[in-house]
Every structure is written in C-alpha cells, then in structure tokens.
C-alpha atoms as a PDB file:
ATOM      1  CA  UNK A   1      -3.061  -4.595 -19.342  1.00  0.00           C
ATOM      2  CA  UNK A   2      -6.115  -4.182 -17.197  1.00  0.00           C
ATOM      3  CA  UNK A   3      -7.637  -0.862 -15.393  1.00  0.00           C
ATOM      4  CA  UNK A   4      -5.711  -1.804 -11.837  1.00  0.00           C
ATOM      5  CA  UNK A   5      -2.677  -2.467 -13.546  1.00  0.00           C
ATOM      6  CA  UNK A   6      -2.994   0.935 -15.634  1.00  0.00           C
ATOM      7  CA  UNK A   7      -3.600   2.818 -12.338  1.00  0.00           C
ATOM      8  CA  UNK A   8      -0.186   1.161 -11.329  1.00  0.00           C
ATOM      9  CA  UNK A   9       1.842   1.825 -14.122  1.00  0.00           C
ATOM     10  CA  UNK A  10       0.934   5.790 -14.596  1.00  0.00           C
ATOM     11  CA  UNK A  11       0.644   6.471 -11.131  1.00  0.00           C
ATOM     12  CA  UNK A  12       3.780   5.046  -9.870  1.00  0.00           C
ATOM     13  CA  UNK A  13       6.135   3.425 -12.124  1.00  0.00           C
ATOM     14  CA  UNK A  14       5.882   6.178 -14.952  1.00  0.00           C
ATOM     15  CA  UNK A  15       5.567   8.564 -12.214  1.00  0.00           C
ATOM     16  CA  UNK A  16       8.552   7.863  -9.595  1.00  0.00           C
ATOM     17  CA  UNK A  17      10.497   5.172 -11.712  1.00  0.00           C
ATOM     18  CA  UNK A  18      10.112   6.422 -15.732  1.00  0.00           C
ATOM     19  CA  UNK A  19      12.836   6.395 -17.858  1.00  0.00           C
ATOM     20  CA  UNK A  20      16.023   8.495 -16.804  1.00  0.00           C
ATOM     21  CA  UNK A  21      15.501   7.927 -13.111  1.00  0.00           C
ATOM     22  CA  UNK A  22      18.101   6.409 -10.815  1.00  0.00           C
ATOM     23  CA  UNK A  23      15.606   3.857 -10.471  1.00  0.00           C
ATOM     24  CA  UNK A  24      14.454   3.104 -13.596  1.00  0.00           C
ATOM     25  CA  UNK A  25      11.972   0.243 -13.440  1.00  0.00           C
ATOM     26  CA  UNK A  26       8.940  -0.750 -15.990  1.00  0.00           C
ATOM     27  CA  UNK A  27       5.856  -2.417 -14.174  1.00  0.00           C
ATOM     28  CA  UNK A  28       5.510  -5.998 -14.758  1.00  0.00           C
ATOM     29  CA  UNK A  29       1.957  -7.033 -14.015  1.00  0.00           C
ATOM     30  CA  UNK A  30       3.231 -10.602 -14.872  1.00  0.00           C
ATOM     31  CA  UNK A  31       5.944 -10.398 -11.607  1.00  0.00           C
ATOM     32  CA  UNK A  32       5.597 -13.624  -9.955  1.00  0.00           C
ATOM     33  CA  UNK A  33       5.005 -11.350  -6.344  1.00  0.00           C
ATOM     34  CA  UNK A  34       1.630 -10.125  -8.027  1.00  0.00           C
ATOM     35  CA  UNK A  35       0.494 -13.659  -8.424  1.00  0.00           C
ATOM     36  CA  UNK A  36       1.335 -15.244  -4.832  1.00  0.00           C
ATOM     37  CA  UNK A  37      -1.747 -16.809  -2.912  1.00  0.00           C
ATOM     38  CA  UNK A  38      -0.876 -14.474  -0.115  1.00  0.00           C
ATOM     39  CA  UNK A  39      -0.540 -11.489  -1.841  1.00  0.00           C
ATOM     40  CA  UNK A  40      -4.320  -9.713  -2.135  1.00  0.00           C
ATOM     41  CA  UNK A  41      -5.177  -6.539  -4.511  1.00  0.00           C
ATOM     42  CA  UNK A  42      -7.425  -4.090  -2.863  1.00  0.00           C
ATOM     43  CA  UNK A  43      -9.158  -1.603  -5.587  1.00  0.00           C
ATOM     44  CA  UNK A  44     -11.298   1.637  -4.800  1.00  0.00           C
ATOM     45  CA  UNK A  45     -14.183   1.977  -7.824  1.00  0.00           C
ATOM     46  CA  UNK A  46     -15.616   4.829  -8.089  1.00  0.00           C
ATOM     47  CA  UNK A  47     -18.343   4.972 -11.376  1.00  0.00           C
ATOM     48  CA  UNK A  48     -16.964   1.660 -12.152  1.00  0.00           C
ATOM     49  CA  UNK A  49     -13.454   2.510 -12.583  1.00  0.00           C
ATOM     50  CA  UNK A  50     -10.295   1.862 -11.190  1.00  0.00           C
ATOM     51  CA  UNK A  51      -9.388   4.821  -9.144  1.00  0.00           C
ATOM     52  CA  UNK A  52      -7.086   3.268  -6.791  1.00  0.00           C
ATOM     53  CA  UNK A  53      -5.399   0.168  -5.223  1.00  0.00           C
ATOM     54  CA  UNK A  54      -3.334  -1.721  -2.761  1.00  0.00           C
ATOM     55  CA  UNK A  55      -1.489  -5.027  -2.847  1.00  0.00           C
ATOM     56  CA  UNK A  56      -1.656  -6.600   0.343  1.00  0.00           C
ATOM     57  CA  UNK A  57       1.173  -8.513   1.244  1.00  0.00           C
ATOM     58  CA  UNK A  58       0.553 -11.037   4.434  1.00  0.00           C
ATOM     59  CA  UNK A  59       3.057 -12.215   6.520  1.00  0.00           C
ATOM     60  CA  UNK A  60       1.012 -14.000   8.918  1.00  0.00           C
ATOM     61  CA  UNK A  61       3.860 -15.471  10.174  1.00  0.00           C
ATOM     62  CA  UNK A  62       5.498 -12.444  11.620  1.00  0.00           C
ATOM     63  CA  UNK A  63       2.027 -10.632  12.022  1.00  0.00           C
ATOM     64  CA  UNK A  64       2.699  -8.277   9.482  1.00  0.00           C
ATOM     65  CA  UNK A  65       1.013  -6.583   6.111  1.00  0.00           C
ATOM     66  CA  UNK A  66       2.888  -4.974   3.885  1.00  0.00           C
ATOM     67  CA  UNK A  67       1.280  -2.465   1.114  1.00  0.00           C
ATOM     68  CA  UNK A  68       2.453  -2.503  -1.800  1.00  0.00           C
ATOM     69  CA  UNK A  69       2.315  -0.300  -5.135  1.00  0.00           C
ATOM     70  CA  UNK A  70      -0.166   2.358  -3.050  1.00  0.00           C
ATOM     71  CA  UNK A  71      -1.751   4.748  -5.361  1.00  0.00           C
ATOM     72  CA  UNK A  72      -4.965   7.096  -5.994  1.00  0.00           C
ATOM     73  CA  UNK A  73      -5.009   7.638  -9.582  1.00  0.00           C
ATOM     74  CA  UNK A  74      -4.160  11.648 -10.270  1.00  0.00           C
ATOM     75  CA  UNK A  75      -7.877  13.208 -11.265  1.00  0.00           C
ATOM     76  CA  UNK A  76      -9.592  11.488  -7.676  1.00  0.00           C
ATOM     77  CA  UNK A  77      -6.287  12.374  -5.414  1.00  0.00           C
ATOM     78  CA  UNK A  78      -7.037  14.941  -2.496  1.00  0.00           C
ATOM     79  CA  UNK A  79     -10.362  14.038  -2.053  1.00  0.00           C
ATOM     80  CA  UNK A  80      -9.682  12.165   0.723  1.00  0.00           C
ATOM     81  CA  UNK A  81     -10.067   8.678  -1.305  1.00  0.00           C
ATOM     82  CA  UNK A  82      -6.363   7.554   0.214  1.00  0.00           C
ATOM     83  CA  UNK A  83      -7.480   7.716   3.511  1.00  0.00           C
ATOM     84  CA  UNK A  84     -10.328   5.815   2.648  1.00  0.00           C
ATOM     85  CA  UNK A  85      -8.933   3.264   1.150  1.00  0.00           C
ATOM     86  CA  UNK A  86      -6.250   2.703   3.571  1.00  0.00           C
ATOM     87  CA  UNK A  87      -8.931   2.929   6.179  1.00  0.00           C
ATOM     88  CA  UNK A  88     -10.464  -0.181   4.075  1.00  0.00           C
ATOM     89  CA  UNK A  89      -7.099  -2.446   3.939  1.00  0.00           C
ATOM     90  CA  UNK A  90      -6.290  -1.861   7.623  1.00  0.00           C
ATOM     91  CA  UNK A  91      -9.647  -3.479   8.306  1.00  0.00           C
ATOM     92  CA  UNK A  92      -8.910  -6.242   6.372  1.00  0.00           C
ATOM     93  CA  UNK A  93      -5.457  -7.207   7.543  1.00  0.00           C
ATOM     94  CA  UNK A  94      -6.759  -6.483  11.578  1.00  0.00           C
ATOM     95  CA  UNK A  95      -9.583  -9.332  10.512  1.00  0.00           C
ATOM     96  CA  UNK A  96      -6.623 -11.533   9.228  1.00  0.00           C
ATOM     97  CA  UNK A  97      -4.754 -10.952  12.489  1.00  0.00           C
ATOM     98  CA  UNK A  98      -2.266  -8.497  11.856  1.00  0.00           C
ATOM     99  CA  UNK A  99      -0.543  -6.246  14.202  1.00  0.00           C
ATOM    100  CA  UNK A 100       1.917  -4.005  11.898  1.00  0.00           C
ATOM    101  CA  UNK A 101       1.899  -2.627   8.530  1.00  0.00           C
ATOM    102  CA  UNK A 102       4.575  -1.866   6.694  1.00  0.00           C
ATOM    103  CA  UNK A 103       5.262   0.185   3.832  1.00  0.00           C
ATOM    104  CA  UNK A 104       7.548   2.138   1.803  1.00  0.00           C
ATOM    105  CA  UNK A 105       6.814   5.678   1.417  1.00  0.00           C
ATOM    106  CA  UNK A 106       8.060   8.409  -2.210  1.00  0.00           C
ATOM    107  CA  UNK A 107       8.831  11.379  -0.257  1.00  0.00           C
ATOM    108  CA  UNK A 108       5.842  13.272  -1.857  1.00  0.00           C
ATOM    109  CA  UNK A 109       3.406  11.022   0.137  1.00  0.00           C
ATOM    110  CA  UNK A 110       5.208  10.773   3.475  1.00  0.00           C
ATOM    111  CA  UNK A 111       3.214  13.401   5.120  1.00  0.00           C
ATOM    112  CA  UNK A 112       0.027  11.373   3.780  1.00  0.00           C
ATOM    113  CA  UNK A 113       1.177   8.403   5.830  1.00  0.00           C
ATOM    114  CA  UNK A 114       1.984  10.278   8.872  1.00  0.00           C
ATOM    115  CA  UNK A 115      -1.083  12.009   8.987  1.00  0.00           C
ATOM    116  CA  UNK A 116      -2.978   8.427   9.189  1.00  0.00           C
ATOM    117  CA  UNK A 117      -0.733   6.813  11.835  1.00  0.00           C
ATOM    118  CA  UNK A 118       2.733   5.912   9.832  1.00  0.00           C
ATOM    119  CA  UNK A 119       5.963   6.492  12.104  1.00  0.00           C
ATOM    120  CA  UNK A 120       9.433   5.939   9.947  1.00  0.00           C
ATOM    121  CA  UNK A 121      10.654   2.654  10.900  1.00  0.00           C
ATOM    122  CA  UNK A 122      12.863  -0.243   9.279  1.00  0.00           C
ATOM    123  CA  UNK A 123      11.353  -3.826   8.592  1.00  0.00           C
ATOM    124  CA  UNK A 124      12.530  -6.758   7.300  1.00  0.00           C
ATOM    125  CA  UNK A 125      12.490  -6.291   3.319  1.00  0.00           C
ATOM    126  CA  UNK A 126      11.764  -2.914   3.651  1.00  0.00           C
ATOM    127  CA  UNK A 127      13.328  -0.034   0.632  1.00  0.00           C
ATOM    128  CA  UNK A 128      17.140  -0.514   0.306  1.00  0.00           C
ATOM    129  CA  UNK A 129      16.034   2.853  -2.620  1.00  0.00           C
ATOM    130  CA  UNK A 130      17.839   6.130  -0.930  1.00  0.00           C
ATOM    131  CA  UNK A 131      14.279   8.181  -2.606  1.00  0.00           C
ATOM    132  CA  UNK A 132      11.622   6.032  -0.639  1.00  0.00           C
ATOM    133  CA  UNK A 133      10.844   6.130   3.161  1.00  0.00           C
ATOM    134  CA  UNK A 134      10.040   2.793   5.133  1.00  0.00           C
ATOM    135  CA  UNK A 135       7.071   3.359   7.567  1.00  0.00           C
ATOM    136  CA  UNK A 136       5.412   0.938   9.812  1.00  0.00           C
ATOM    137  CA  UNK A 137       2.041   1.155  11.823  1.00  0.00           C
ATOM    138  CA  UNK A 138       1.553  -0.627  14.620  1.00  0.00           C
ATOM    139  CA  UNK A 139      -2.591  -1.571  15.405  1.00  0.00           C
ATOM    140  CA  UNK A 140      -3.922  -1.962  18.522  1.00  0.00           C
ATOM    141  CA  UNK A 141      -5.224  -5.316  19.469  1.00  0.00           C
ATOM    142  CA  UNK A 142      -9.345  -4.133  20.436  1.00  0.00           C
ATOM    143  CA  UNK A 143      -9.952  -4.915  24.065  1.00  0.00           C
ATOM    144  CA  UNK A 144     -12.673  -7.740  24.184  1.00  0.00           C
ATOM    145  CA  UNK A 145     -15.478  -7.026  25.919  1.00  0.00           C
ATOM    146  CA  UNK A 146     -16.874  -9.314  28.954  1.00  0.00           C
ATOM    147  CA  UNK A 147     -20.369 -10.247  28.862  1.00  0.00           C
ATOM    148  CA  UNK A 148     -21.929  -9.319  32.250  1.00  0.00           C
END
C-alpha cells in the first residue's frame, strides 16, 4: 500500500470505521471507484510526504464534485493544511466547470466544513450512515469581465 493510501487507511477507515464500529469497513485501495477515469486524487506534500488527500469525484453531468475520503494526516492537522487543500480542489473542479460540491461530513469535522462554506444539504448518493453529515457548497459562477 502506498503513502496516499496509508494516509487513508489510518486517518479515516481505522479512525471512524475500525473494528467494533457500527460501520465497520477496511479500506480497499483496489475498489473499482478509486480507479474510474473520472475519479481524480488530490495529495498535499509537505517534505515529500503524503500529508493529505482528496478524491475528486466529477459528475460533469449534473455539475457536481464530490470529495471523497478527505483527510489531513494527524501530526500536520490544525495548521490550517485542510483549508488549504480544499482551497486547492475547489479550484480545480471550478476549472472543470463545476457548480456544487458535495460531501459527507464525521461529526468531528463538521464545523471544519462550515467554517469554509459547507451548508448541510442532501444529494444524490450522498451518506445513508446515521454518524456522517452530507454537506454541499454551492460556487459562484465569476462574473466575466467586458473588455472596454
């Protein structure tokens, strides 16, 4: 298993879905859904290592982006890298014409989300899981500018 998929497993499956939870659930880096043409990993480096990451799910169809398996690994987290790199995949998804983001939120990090724009809302395939939070985002469309 690589660095991004280490980050992953520690600092979300081991950490909300170990062994004894209600939602048990082991990380599969092999899961068809990480592989999908449409589906895009964002990492944060920091000294050449893995210290965080995003999989970007586009729905270009319905104009959406949906992040996946969010996570700053434990010895870099309030620092202020999670804005950061959230700042860094909303830039990305605006370039490939999205207008919402959706995610689902652990409780613990809810406040994180609201604090950089996240309103609870439902979306289509969003957590059915009674200890996670679906948020969306919507992003405004930048006015163009006429040339004079």
């Amino acid at each position: 298993m690589g660095p991004l998929y280490d980050v992953r497993k520690r600092c979300i499956f081991d950490k909300y879905n170990g062994k004894g939870s209600e939602y048990y659930c082991e990380y599969d880096p092999g899961w068809p859904d990480e592989h999908k043409p449409t589906n895009q990993p964002l990492i944060l480096l920091a000294d050449d290592m893995v210290i965080g990451t995003i999989r970007i799910d586009l729905k270009l169809q319905q104009g959406i982006a949906v992040f996946r398996l969010v996570a700053i690994d434990d010895p870099w987290r309030g620092q202020g890298l999670g804005t950061i790199m959230l700042n860094m995949a909303e830039k990305y998804v605006r370039r490939c014409g999205v207008h919402r983001i959706c995610l689902n939120s652990v409780r613990e990090a809810f406040g994180f989300y609201t604090q950089n724009g996240f309103h609870p809302g439902r979306w289509v395939g969003c957590t059915l899981n009674t200890t996670e939070i679906p948020v969306t985002k919507e992003l405004t469309v930048p006015s163009m500018q006429l040339a004079a």
